[in-house]
N, C-alpha and C. Protein backbone atom coordinates (compact mmCIF):
# COMPACT_ATOMS: atom_id res chain seq x y z
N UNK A 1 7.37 25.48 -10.01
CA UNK A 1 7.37 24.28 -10.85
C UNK A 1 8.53 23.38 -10.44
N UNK A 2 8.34 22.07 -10.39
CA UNK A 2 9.43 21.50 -9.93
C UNK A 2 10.14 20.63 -11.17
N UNK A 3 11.28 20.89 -11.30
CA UNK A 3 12.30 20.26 -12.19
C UNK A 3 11.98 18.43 -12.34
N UNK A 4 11.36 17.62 -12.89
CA UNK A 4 11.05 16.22 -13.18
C UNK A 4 12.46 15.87 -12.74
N UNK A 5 13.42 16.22 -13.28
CA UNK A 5 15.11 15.54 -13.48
C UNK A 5 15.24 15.70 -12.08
N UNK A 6 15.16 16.24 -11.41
CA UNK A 6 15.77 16.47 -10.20
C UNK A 6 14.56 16.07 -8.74
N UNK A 7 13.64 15.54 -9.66
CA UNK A 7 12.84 14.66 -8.42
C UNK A 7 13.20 13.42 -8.21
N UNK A 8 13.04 12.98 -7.44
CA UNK A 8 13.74 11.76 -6.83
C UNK A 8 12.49 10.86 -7.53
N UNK A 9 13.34 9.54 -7.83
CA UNK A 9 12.34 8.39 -8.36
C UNK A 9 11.50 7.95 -7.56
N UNK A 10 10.53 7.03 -7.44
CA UNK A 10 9.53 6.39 -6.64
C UNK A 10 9.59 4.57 -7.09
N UNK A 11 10.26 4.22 -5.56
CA UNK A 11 10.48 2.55 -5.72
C UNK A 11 9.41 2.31 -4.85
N UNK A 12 8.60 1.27 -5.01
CA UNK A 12 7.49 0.80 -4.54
C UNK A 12 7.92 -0.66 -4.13
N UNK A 13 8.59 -1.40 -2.84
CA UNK A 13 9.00 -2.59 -2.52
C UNK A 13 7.97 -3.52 -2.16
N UNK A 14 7.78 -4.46 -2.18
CA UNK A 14 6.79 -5.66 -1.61
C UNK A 14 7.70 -6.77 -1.14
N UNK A 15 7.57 -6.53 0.06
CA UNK A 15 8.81 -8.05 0.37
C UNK A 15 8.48 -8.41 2.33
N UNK A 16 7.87 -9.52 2.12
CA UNK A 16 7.45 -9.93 3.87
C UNK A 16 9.17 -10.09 4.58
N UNK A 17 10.04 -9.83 4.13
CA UNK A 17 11.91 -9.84 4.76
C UNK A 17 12.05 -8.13 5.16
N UNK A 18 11.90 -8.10 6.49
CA UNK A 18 12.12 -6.43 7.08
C UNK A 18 13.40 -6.12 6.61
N UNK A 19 14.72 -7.21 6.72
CA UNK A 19 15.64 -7.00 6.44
C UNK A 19 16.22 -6.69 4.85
N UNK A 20 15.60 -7.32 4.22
CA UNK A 20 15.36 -7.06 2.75
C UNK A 20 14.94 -5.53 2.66
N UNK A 21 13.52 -5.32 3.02
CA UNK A 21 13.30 -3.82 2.93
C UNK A 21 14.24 -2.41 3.38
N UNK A 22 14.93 -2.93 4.19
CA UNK A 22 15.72 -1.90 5.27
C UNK A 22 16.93 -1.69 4.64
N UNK A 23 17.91 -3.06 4.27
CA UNK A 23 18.74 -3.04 3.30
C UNK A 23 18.65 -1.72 1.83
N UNK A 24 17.53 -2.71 0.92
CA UNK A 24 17.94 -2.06 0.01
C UNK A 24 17.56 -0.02 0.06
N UNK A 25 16.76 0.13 1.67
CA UNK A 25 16.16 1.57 1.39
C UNK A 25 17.60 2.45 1.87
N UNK A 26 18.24 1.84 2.36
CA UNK A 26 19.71 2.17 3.37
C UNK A 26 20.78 2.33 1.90
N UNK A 27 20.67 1.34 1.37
CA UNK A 27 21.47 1.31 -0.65
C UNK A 27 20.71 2.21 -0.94
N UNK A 28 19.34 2.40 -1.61
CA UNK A 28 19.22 3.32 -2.51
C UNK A 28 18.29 4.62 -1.93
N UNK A 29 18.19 4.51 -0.83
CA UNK A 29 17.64 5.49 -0.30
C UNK A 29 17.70 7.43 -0.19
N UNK A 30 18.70 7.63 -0.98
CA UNK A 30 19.68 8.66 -1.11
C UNK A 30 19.16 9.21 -2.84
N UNK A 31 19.11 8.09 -3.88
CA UNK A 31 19.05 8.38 -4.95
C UNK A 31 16.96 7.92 -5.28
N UNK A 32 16.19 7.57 -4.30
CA UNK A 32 15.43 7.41 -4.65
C UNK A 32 14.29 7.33 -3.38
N UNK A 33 13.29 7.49 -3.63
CA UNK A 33 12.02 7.54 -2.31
C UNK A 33 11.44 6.40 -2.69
N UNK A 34 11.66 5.64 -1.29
CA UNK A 34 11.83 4.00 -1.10
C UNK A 34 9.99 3.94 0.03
N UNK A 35 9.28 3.22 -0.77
CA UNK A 35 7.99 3.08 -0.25
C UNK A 35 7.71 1.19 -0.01
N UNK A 36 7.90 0.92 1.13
CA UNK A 36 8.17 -0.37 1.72
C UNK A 36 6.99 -1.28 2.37
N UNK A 37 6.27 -1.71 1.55
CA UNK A 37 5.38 -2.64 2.31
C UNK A 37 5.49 -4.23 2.68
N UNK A 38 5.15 -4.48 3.17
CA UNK A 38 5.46 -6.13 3.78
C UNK A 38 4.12 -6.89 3.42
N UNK A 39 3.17 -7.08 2.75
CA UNK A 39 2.71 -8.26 2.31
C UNK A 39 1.40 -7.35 1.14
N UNK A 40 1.51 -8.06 0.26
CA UNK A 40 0.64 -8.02 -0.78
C UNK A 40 -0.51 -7.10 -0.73
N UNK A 41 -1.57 -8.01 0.56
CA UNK A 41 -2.69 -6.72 0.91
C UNK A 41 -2.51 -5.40 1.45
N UNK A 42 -1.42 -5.08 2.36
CA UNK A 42 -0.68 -4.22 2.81
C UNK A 42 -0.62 -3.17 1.05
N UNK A 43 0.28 -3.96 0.15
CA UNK A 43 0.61 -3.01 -0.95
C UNK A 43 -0.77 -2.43 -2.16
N UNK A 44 -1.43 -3.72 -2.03
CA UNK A 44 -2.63 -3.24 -2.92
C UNK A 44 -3.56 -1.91 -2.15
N UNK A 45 -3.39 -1.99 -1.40
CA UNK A 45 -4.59 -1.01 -0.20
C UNK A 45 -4.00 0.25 -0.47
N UNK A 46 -2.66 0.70 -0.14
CA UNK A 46 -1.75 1.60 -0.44
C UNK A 46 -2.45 2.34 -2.02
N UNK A 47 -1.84 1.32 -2.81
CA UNK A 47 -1.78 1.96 -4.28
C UNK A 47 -2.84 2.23 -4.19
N UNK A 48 -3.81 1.39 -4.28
CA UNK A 48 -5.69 2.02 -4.66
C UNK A 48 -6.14 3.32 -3.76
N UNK A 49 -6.02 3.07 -2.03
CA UNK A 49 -6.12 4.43 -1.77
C UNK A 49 -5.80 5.83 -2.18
N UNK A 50 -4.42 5.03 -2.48
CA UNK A 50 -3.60 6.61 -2.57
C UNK A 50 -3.76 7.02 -4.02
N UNK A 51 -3.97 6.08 -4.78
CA UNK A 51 -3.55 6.25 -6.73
C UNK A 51 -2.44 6.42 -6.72
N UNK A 52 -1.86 5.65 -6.18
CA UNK A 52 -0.06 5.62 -5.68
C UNK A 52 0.26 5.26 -7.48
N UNK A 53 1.20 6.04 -7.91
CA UNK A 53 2.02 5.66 -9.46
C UNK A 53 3.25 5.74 -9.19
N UNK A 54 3.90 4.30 -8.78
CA UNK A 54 5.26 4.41 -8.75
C UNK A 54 6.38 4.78 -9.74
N UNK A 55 7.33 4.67 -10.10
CA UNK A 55 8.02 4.83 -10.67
C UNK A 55 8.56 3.24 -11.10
N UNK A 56 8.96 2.40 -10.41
CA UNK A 56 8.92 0.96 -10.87
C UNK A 56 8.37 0.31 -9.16
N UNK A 57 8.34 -0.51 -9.42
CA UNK A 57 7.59 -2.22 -8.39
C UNK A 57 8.55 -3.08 -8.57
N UNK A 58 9.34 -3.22 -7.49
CA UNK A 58 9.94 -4.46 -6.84
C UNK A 58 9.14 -5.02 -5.82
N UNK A 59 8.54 -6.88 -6.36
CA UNK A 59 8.70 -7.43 -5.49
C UNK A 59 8.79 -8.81 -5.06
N UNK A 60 8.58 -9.58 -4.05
CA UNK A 60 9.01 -10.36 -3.63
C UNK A 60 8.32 -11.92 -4.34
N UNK A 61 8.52 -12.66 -4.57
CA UNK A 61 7.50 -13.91 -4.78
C UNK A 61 7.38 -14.67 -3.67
N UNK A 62 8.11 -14.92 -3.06
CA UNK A 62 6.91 -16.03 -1.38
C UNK A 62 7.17 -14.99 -0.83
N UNK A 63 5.69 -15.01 -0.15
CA UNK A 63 4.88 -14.01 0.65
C UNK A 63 4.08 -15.19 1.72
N UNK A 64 3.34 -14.52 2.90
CA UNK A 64 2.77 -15.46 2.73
C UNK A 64 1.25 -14.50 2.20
N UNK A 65 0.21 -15.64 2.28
CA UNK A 65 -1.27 -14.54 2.40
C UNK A 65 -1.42 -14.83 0.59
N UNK A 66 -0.55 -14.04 0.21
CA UNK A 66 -0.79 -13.58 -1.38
C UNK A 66 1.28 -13.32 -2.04
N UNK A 67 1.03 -14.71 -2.37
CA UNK A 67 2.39 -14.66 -3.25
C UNK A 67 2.43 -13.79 -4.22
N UNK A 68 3.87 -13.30 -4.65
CA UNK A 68 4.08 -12.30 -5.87
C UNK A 68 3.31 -12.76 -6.56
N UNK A 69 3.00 -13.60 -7.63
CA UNK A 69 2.47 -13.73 -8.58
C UNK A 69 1.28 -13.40 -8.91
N UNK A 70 0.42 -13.34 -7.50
CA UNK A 70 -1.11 -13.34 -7.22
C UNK A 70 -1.30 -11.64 -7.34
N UNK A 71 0.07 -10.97 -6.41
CA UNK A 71 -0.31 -9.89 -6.09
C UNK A 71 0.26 -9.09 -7.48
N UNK A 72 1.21 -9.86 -8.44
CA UNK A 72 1.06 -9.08 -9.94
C UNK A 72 -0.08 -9.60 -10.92
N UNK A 73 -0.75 -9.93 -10.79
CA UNK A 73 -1.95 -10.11 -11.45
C UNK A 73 -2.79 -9.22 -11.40
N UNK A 74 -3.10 -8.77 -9.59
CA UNK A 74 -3.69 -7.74 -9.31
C UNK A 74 -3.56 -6.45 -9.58
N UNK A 75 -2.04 -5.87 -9.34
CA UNK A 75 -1.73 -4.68 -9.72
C UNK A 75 -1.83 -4.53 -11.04
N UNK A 76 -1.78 -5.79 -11.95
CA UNK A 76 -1.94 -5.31 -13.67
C UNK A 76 -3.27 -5.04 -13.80
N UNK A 77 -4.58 -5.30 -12.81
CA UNK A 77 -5.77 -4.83 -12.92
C UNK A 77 -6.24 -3.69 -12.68
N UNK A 78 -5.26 -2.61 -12.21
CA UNK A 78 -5.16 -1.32 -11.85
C UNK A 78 -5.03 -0.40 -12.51
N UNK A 79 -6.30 0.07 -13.84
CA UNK A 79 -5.75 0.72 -14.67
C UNK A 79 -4.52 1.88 -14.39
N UNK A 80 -4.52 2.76 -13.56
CA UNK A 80 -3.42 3.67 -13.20
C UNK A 80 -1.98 3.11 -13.27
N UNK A 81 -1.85 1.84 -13.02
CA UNK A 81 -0.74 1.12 -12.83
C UNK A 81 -0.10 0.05 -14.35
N UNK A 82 -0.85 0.45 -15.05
CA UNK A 82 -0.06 -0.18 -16.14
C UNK A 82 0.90 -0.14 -17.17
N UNK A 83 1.34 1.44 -16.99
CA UNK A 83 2.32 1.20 -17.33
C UNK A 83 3.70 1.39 -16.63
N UNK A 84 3.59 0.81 -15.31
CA UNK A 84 4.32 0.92 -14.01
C UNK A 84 5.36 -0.27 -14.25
N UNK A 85 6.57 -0.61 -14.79
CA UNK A 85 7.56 -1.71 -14.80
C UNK A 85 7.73 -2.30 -13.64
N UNK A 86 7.47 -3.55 -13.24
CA UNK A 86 7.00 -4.23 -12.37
C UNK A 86 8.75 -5.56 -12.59
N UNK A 87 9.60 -5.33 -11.05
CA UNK A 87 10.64 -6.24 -11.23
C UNK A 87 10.23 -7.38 -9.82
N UNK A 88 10.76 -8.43 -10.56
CA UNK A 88 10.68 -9.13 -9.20
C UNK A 88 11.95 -9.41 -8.76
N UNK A 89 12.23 -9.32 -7.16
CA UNK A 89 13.34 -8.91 -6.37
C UNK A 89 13.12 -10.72 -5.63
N UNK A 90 13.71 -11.77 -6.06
CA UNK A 90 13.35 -12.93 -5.33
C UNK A 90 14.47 -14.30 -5.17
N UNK A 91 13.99 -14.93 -4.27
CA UNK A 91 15.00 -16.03 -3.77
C UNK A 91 14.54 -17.37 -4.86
N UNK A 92 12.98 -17.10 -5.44
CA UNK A 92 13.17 -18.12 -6.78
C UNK A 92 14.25 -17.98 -7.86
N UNK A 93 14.65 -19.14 -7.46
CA UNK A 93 15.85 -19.27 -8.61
C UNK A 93 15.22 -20.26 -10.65
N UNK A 94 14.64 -20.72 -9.91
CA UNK A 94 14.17 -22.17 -10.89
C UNK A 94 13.93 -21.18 -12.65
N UNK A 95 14.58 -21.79 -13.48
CA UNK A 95 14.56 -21.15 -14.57
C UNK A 95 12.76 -21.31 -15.29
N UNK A 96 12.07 -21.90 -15.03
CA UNK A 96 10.78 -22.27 -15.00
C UNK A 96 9.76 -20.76 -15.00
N UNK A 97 10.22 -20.43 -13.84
CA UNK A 97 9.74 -19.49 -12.79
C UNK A 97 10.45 -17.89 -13.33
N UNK A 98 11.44 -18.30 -14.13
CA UNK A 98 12.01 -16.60 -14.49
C UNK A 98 11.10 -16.45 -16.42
N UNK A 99 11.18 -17.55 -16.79
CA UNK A 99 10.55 -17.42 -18.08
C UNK A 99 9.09 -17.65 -17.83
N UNK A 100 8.35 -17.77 -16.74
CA UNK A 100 6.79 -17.22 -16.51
C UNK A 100 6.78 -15.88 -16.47
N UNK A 101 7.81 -15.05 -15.77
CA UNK A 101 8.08 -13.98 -15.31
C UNK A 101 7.84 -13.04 -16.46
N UNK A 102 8.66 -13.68 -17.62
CA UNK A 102 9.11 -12.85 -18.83
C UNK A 102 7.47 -13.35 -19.73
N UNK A 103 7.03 -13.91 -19.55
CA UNK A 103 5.97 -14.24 -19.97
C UNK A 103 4.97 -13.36 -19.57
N UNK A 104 4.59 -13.01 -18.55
CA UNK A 104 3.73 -12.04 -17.68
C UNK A 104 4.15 -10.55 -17.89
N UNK A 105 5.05 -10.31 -18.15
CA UNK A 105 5.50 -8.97 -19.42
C UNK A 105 6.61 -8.00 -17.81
N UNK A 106 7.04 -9.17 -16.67
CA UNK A 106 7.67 -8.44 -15.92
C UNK A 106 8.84 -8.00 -16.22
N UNK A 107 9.05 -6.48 -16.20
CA UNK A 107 10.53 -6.12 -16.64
C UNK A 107 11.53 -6.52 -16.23
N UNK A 108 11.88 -7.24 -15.21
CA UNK A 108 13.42 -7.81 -14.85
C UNK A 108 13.05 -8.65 -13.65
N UNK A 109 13.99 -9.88 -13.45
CA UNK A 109 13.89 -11.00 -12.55
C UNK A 109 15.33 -10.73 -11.54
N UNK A 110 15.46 -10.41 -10.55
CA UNK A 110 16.50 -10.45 -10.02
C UNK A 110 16.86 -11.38 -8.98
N UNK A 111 17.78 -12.13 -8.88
CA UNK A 111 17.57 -13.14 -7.47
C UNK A 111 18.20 -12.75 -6.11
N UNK A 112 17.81 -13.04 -5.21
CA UNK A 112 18.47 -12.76 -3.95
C UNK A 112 19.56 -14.27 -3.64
N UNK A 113 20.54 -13.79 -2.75
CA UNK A 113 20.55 -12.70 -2.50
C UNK A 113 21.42 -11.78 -3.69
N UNK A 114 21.52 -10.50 -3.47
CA UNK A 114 21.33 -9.49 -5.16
C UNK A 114 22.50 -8.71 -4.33
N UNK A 115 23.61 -8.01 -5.08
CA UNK A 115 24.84 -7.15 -5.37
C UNK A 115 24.00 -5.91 -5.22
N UNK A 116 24.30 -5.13 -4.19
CA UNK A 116 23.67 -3.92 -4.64
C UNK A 116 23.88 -3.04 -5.38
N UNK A 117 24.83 -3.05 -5.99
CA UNK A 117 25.29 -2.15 -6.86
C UNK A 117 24.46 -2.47 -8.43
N UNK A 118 24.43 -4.05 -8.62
CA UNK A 118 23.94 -4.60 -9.53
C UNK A 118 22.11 -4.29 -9.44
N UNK A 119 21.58 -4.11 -8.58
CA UNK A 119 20.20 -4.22 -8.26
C UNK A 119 20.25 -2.57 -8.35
N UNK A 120 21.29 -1.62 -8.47
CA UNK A 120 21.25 -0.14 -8.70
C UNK A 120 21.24 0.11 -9.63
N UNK A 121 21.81 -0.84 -10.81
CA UNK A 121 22.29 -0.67 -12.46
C UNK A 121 20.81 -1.07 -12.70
N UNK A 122 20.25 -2.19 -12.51
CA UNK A 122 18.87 -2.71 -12.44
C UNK A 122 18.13 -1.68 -12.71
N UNK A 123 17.74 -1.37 -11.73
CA UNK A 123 16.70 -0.62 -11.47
C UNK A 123 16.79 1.21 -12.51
N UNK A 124 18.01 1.69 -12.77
CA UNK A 124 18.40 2.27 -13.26
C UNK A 124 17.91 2.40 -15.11
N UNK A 125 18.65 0.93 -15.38
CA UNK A 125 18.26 0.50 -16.56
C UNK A 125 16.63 0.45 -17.34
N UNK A 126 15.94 -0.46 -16.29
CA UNK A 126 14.43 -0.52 -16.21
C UNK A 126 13.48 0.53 -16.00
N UNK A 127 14.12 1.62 -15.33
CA UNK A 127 13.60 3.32 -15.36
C UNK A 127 13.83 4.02 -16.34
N UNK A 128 14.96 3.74 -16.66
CA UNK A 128 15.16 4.75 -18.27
C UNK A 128 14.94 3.82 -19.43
N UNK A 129 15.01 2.53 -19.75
CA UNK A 129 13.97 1.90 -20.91
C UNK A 129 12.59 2.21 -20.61
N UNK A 130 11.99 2.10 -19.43
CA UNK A 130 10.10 2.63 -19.66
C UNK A 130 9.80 3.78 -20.09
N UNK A 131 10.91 4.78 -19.95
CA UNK A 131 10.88 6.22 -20.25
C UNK A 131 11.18 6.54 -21.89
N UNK A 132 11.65 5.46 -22.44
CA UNK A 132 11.85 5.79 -23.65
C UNK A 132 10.41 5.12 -24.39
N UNK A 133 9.45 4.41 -23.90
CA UNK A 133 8.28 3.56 -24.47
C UNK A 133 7.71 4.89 -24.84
């Protein structure tokens, strides 16, 4: 039987920036199993094949193909995936664009470029509030 506490979390990234992906798996890669895709269709194909259930969803909003927004619409159509806390990791700054966010029921808006330590408390925070729902 394997100990839950002592399994490593499951981050699910969406971000067309290799360097973005590589970064944060190099930061949190140690405390968590970092699953890295680069564009939208890339990530939807994944989850549905696999019945992939992350642990939270970071991702990007300009993409090209299928912007964040398009591609969280989709994943909220995934019954398996709903109650998966979904953050967006992005270079939109526009306050417009963070209160759609909070509108769309996404658990946290973070902007790039992001503190990693701060994007560790993040992600931290947003894993153990879904766990208490």
């Amino acid at each position: 039987m394997i100990d839950d506490a002592n399994e490593k979390k499951k981050l699910f990234m969406v971000d067309d920036d290799e360097v973005h992906l590589v970064t944060a798996e190099l930061f949190l890669g140690k405390e968590y199993e970092i699953y890295k895709m680069k564009s939208g269709n890339e990530a939807l194909e994944y989850l549905r094949n696999n019945k992939f259930v992350p642990d939270m969803i970071l991702l990007d909003i300009m993409m090209p193909n299928m912007d964040g927004w398009e591609l969280l619409k989709k994943i909220k159509k995934i019954d398996f995936l709903e109650n998966v806390p979904i953050v967006f990791l992005t270079a939109v700054t526009e306050e417009m664009e963070i209160k759609r966010a909070c509108k769309e029921g996404v658990a946290d808006y973070i902007t790039k470029p992001f503190n990693m330590v701060e994007l560790k408390n993040k992600i931290k925070e947003v894993i153990k509030g879904h766990k208490m729902k």
